[in-house]
Protein backbone atom coordinates (compact mmCIF):
# COMPACT_ATOMS: atom_id res chain seq x y z
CA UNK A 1 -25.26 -27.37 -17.35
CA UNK A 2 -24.23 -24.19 -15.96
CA UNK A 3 -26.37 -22.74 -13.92
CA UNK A 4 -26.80 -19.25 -12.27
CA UNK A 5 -28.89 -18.39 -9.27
CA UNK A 6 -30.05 -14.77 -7.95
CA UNK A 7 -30.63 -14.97 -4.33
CA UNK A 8 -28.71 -17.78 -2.60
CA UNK A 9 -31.09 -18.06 0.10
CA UNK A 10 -31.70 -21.37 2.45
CA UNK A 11 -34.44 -23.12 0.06
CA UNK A 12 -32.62 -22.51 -3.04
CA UNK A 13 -29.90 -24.08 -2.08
CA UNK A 14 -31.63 -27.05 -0.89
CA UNK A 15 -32.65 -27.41 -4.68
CA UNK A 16 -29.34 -26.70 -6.01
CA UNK A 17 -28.63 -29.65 -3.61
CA UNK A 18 -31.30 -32.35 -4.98
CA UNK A 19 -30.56 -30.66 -8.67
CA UNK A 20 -26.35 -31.89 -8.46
CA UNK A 21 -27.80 -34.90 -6.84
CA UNK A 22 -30.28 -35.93 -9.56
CA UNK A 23 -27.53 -34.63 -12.45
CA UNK A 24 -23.87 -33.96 -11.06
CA UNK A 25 -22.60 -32.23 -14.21
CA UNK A 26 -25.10 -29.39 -13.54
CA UNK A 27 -23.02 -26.81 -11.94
CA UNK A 28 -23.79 -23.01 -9.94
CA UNK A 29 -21.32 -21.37 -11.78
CA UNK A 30 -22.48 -17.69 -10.54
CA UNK A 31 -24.16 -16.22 -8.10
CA UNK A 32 -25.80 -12.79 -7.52
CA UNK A 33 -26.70 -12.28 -3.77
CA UNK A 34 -26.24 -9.22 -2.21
CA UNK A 35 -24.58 -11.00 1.16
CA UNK A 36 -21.69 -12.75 -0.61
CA UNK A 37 -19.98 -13.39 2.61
CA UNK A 38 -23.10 -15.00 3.68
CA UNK A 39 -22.99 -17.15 0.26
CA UNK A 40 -19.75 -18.21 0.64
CA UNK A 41 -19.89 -19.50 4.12
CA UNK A 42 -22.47 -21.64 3.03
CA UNK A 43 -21.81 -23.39 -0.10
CA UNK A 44 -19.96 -26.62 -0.20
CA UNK A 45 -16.32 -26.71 -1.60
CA UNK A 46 -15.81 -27.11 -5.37
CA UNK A 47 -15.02 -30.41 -6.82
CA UNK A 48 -11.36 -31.12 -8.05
CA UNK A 49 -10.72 -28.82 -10.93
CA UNK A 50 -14.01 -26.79 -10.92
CA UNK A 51 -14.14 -23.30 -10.30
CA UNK A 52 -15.66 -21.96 -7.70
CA UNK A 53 -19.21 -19.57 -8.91
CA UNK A 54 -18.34 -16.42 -9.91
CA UNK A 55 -20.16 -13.91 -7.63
CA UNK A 56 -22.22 -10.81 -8.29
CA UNK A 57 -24.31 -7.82 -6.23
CA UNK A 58 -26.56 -7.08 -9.13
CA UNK A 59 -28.66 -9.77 -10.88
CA UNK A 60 -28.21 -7.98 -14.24
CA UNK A 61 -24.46 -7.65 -14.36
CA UNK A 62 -24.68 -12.02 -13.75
CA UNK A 63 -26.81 -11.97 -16.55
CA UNK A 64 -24.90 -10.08 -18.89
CA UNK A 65 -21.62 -11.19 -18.29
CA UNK A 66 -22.33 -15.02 -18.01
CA UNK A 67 -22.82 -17.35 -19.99
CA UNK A 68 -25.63 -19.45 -18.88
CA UNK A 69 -27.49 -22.54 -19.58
CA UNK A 70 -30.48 -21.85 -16.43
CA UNK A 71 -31.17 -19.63 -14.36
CA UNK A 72 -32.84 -19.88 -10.49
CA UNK A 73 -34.58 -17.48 -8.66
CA UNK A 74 -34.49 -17.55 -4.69
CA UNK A 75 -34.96 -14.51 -3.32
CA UNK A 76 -37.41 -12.98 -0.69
CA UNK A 77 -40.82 -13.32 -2.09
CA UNK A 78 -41.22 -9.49 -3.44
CA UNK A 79 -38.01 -9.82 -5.81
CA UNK A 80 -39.09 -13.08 -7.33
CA UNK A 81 -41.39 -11.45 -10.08
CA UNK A 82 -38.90 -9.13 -11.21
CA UNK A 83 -36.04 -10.97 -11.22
CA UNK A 84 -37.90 -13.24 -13.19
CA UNK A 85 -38.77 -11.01 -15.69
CA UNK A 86 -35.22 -10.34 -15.65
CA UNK A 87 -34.39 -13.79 -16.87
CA UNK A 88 -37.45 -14.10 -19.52
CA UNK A 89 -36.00 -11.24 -21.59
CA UNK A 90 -33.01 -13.37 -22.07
CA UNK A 91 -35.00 -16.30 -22.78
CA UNK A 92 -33.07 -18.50 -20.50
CA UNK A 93 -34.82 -22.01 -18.98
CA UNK A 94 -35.74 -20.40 -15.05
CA UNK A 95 -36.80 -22.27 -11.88
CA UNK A 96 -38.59 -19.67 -9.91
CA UNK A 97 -39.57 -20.30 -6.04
CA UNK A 98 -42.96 -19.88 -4.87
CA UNK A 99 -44.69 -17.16 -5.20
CA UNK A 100 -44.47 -15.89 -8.16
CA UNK A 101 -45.78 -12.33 -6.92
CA UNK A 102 -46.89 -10.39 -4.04
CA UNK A 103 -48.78 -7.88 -5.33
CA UNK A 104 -51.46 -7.80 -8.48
CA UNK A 105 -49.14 -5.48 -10.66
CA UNK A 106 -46.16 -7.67 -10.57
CA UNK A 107 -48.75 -10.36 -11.37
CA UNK A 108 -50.08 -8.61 -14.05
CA UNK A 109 -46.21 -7.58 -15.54
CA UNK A 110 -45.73 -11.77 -15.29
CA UNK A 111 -48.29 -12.56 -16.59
CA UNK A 112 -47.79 -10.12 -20.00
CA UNK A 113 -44.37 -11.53 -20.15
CA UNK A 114 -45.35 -15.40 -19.92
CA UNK A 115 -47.22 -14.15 -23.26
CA UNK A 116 -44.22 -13.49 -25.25
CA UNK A 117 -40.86 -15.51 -23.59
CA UNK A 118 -39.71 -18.48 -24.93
CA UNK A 119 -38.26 -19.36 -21.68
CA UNK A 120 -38.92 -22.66 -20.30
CA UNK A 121 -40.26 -22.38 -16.52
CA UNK A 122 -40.23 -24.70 -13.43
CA UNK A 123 -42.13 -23.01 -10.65
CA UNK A 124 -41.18 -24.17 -6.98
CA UNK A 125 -44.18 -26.29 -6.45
CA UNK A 126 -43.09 -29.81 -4.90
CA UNK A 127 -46.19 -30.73 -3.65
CA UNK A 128 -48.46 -31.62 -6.28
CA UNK A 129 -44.92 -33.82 -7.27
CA UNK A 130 -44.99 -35.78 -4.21
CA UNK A 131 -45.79 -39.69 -4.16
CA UNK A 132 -49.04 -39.02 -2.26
CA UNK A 133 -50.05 -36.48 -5.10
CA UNK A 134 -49.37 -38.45 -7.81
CA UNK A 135 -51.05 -41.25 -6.40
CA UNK A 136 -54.21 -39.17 -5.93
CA UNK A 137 -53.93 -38.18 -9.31
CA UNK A 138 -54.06 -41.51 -10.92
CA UNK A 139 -57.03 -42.64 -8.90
CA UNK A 140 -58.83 -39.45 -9.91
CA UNK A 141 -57.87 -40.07 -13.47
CA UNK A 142 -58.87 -43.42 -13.37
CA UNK A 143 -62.96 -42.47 -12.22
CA UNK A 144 -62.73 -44.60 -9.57
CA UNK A 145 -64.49 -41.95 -7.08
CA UNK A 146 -66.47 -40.26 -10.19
CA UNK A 147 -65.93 -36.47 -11.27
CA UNK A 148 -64.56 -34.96 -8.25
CA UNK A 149 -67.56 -32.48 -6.85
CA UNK A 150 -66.22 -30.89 -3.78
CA UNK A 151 -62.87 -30.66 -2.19
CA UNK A 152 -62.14 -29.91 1.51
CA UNK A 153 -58.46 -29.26 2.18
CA UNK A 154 -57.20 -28.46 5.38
CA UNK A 155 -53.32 -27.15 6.45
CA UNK A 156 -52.76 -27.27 9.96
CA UNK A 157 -48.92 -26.05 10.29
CA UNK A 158 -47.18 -27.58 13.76
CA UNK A 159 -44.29 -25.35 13.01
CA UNK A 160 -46.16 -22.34 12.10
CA UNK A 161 -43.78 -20.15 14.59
CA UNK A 162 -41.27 -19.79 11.66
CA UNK A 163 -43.86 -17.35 10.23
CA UNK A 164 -43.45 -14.87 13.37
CA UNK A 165 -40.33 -15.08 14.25
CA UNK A 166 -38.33 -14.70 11.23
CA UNK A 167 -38.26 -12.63 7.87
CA UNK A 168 -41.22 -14.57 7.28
CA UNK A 169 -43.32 -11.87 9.62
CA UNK A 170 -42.68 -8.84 7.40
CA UNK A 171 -45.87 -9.00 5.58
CA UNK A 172 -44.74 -6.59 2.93
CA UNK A 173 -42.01 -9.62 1.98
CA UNK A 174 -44.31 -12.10 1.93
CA UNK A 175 -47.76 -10.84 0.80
CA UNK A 176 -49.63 -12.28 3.77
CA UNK A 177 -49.74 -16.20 4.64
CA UNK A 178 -52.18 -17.37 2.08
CA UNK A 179 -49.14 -16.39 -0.58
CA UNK A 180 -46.78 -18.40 1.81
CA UNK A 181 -48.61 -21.94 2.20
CA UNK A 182 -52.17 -21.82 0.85
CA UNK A 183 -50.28 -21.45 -3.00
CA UNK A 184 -48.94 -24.90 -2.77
CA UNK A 185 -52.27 -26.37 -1.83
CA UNK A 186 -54.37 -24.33 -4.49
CA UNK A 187 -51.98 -25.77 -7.06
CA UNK A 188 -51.84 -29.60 -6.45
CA UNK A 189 -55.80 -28.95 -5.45
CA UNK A 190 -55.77 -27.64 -9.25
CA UNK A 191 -53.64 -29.73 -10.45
CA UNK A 192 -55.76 -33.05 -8.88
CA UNK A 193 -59.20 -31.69 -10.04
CA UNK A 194 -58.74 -29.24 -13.01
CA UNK A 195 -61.47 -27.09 -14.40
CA UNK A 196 -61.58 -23.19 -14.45
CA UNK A 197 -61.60 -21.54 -10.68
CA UNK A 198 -63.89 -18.55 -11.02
CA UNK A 199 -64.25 -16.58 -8.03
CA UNK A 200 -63.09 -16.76 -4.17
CA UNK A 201 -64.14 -15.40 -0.89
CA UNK A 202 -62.10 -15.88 2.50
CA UNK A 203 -61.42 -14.67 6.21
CA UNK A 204 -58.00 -14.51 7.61
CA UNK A 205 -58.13 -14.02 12.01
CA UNK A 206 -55.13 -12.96 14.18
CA UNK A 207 -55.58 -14.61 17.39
CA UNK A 208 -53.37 -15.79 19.29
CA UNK A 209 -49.62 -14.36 17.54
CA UNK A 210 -50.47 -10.91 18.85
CA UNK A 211 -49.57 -8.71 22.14
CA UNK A 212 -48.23 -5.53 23.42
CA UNK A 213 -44.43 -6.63 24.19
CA UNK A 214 -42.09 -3.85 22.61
CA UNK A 215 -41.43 -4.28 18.99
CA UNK A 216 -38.15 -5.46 17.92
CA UNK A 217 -37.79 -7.45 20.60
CA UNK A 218 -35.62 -11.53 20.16
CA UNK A 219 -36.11 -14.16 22.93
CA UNK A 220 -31.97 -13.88 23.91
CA UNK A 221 -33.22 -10.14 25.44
CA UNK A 222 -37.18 -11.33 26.72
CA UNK A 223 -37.48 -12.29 30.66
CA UNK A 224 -39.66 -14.80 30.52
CA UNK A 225 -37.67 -18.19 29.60
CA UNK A 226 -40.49 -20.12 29.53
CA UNK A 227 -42.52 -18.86 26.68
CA UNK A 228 -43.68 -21.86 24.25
CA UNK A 229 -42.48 -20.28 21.73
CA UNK A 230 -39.03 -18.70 22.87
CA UNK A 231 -36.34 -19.61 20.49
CA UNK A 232 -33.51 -21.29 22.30
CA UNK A 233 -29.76 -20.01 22.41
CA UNK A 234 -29.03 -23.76 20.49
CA UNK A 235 -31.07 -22.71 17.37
CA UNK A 236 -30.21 -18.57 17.40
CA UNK A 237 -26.90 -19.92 17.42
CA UNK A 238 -28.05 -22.21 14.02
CA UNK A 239 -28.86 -19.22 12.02
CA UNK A 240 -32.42 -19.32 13.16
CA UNK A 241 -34.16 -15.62 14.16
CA UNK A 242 -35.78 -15.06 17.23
CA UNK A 243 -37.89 -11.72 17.21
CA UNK A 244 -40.96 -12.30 19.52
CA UNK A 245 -44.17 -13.59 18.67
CA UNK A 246 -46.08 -11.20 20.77
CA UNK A 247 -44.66 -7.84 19.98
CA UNK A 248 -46.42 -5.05 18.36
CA UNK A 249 -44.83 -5.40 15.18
CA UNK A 250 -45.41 -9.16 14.72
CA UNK A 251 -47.25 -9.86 11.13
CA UNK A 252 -49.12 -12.08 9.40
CA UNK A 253 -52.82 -13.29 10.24
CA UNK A 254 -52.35 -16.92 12.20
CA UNK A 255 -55.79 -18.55 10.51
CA UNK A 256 -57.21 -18.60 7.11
CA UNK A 257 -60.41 -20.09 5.44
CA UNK A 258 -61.17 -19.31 1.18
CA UNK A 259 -63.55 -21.01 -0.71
CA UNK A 260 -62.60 -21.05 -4.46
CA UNK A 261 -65.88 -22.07 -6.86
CA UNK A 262 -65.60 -23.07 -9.74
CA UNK A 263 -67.01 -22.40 -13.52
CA UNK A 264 -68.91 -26.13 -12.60
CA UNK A 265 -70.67 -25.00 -9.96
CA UNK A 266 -68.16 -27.35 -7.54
CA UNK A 267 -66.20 -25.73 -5.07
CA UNK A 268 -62.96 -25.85 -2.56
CA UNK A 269 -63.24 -25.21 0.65
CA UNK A 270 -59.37 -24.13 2.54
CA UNK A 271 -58.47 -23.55 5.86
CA UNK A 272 -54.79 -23.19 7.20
CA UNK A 273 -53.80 -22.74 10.97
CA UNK A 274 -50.26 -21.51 12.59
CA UNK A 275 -50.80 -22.36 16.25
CA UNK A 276 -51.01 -26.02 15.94
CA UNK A 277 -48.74 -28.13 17.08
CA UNK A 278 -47.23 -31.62 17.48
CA UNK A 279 -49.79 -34.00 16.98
CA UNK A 280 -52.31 -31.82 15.44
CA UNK A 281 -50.44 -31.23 12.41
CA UNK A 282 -52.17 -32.03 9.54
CA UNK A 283 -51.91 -31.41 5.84
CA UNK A 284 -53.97 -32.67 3.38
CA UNK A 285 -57.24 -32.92 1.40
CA UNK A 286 -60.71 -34.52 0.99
CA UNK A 287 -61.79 -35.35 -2.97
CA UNK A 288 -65.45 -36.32 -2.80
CA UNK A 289 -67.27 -37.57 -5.94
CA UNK A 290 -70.86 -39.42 -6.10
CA UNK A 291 -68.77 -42.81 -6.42
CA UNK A 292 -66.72 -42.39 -3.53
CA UNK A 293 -64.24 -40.25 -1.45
CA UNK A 294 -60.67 -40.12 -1.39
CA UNK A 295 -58.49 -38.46 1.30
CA UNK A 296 -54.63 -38.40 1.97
CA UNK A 297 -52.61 -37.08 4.44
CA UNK A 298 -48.90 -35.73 3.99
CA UNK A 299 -47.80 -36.25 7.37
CA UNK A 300 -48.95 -39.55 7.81
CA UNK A 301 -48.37 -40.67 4.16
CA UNK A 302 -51.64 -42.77 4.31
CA UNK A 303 -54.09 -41.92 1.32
CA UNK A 304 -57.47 -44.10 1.40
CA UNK A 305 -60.22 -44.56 -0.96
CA UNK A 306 -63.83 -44.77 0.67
CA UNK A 307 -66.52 -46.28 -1.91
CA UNK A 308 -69.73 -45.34 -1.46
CA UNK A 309 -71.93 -48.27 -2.83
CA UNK A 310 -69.67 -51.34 -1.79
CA UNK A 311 -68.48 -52.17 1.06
CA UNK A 312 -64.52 -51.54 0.59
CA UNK A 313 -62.00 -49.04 1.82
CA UNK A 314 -59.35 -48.77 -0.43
CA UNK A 315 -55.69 -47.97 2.09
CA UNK A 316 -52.45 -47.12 0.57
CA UNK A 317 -49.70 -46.40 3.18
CA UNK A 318 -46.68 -44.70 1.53
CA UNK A 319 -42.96 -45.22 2.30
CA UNK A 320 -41.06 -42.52 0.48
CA UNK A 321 -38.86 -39.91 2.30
CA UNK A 322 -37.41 -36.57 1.61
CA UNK A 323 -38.09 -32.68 1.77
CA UNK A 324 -41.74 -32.04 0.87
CA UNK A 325 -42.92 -35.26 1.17
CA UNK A 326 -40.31 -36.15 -1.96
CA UNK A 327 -41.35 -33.76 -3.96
CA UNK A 328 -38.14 -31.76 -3.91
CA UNK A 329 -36.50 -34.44 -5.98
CA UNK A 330 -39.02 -35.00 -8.25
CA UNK A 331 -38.93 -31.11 -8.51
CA UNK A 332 -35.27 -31.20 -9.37
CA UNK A 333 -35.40 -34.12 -11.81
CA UNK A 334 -38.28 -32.35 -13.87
CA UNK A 335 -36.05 -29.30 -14.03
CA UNK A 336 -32.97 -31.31 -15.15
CA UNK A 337 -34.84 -33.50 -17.76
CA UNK A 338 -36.41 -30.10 -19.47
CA UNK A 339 -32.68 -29.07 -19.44
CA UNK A 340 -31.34 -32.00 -21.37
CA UNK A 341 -34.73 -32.05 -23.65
CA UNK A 342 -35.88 -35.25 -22.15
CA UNK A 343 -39.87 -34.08 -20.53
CA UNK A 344 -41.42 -31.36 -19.74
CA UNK A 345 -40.70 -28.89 -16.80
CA UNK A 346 -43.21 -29.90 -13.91
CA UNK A 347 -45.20 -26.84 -12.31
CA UNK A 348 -45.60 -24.36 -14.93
CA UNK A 349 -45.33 -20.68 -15.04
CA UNK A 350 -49.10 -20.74 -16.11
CA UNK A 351 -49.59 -22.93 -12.74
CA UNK A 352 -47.75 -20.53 -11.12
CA UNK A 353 -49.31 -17.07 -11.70
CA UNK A 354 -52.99 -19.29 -11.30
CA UNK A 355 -52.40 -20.41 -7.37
CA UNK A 356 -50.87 -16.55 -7.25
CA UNK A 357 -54.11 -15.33 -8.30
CA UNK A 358 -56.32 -17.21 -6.00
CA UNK A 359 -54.19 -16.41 -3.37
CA UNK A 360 -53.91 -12.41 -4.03
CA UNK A 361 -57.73 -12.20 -4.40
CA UNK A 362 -58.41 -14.37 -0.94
CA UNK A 363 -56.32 -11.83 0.72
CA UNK A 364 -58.09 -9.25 -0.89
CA UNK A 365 -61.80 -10.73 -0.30
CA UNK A 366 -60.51 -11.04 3.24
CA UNK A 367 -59.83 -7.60 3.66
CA UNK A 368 -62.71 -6.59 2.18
CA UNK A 369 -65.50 -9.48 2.79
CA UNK A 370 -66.69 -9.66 -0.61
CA UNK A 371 -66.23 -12.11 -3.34
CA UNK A 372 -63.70 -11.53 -5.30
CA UNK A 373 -63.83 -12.61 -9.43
CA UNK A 374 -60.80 -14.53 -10.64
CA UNK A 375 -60.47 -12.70 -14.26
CA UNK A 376 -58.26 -14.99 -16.45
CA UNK A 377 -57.94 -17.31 -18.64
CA UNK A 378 -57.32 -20.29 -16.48
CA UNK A 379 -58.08 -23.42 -18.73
């Protein structure tokens, strides 16, 4: 399979990684980044007697020159809707990272276009293909707990400084932090529990990642070596950024709460934090139903099953490893098995632009502390 990816960027290639892994005769065969040098530097050495990718500046010139079997999307979050739409005209199979917009009119241009490709699409949602998911799934399937009637999810993030720090803090990139995080926990919340989401409302506070220090300025120029969150020379030196957390220009809200109801009458109750750290990390979710509760945890890989009217507790402790809880790899072998014809592509587009969606309109109730009605189609 020869594969082309716009936007060579740190998380793609972790995918292209567990992708060659999974199926080594998929190959990157061109690239169209607009830091080649940066590429370069960074990709592994081509096996014996394979060329190395051909390399582009302008997604559109890779597309129209290559020939192509797939096509992956990893740029910053505001490209990744139209260089998406990019690949559905060609009707080319596309793995597209997470978000799928930023902004309700690239949602909207998406969403038209999901309507009429032919493309197959794997959106960047490893979560929901984790062990831990999948296990919650098939006790949910199975009625053991009863129709799931409320959900209380809860992402406290012990390495939330990434968010400040780095691109991640120019909140015209990312579309605010319920686009960066919350969208993976909407979707395998969705994915666990189904039904049609039908309106949201939600706060977002800024805290504690705020200040008056001068804007622009990195922890290598700050005076005061022993900030908690000063980046150390050791990781600047590692590629990571280091602008400061307290500056004027620092972005992004550092707490979050929605509540997402639901055409039932059940709802989901969300909250994500960025200021937690070591032991207080915690990501996962509570499934109640009248037959009993389940609740799993990512970082600890436990998931247990509470019954309600006998006395048992139901404990599964998992052993799996990898990036996003193993989802990455499950991710990549989805992708590669729609390639060859053999299953169906995991997260779909559809499951993309949904989570999108919720998360747009909880930014927007937040800004605007009214409900906001989720208008689509989303059965």
């Amino acid at each position: 399979m020869r594969l082309g990816v716009i936007g060579y960027g740190y998380r793609i290639s972790l995918m292209v990684k567990e992708i060659r892994t999974y199926d080594p005769g998929c190959r990157v065969t061109a690239i169209a980044d607009i830091q080649p040098e940066r590429v370069r530097s960074r990709l592994e050495p081509p096996e014996a007697g394979a060329a190395a990718p051909r390399f582009y500046e302008q997604a559109d010139a890779m597309l129209e020159k290559e020939e192509l079997d797939a096509v992956l999307v990893g740029t910053r979050c505001s490209l990744h809707a139209e260089m998406a739409l990019k690949v559905l005209r060609r009707g080319l199979p596309l793995f597209l990272e997470k978000p799928v917009a930023t902004n309700l009119a690239d949602w909207n241009r998406l969403k038209e276009a999901a309507g009429r490709t032919a493309s197959p699409v794997t959106v960047s949602f490893p979560l929901r293909m984790s062990n831990i998911v999948q296990l919650a799934k098939e006790i949910v399937d199975s009625g053991k707990i009863g129709t799931v009637e409320h959900v209380q999810a809860i992402n406290n993030v012990p390495y939330g400084g990434v968010y400040y720090h780095d691109w991640y803090r120019d909140e015209r990139e990312t579309g605010g932090l319920f686009l960066q995080k919350a969208t993976h926990d909407f979707d395998y919340i969705h994915y666990l529990i189904g039904g049609r989401p039908v309106r949201v409302c939600a706060v977002t506070s800024k805290q504690v990642f705020k200040g008056d220090k001068p804007a622009g300025l990195r922890c290598a120029q700050c005076s005061e070596p022993d900030c908690p969150e000063r980046v150390e020379a050791a990781d600047r030196s590692a590629g990571m950024n280091d602008y400061c957390c307290f500056a004027l220009d620092t972005g992004n809200e550092d707490s979050g709460s929605a509540i997402v109801q639901y055409a039932s009458g059940m709802h989901v109750s969300y909250t994500q934090n960025f200021y937690a750290r070591r032991g207080a990390g915690r990501r996962g979710a509570r499934l109640l139903g009248y037959k009993g509760t389940l609740e799993f945890d990512f970082y600890t890989q436990t998931l247990r099953v509470y019954m309600h009217y006998t006395p048992r507790v139901e404990t599964y402790e998992l052993t799996g490893k990898g990036r996003h809880f193993g989802g990455d790899a499950a991710l990549a072998r989805a992708f590669v098995d729609m390639l060859h014809g053999r299953g169906q592509p995991g997260p779909t587009l559809r499951d993309g632009l949904l989570s999108a969606l919720i998360c747009l309109k909880a930014r927007e109730a937040a800004g605007t502390h009214v409900y906001q009605v989720l208008e689509w189609d989303t059965g």
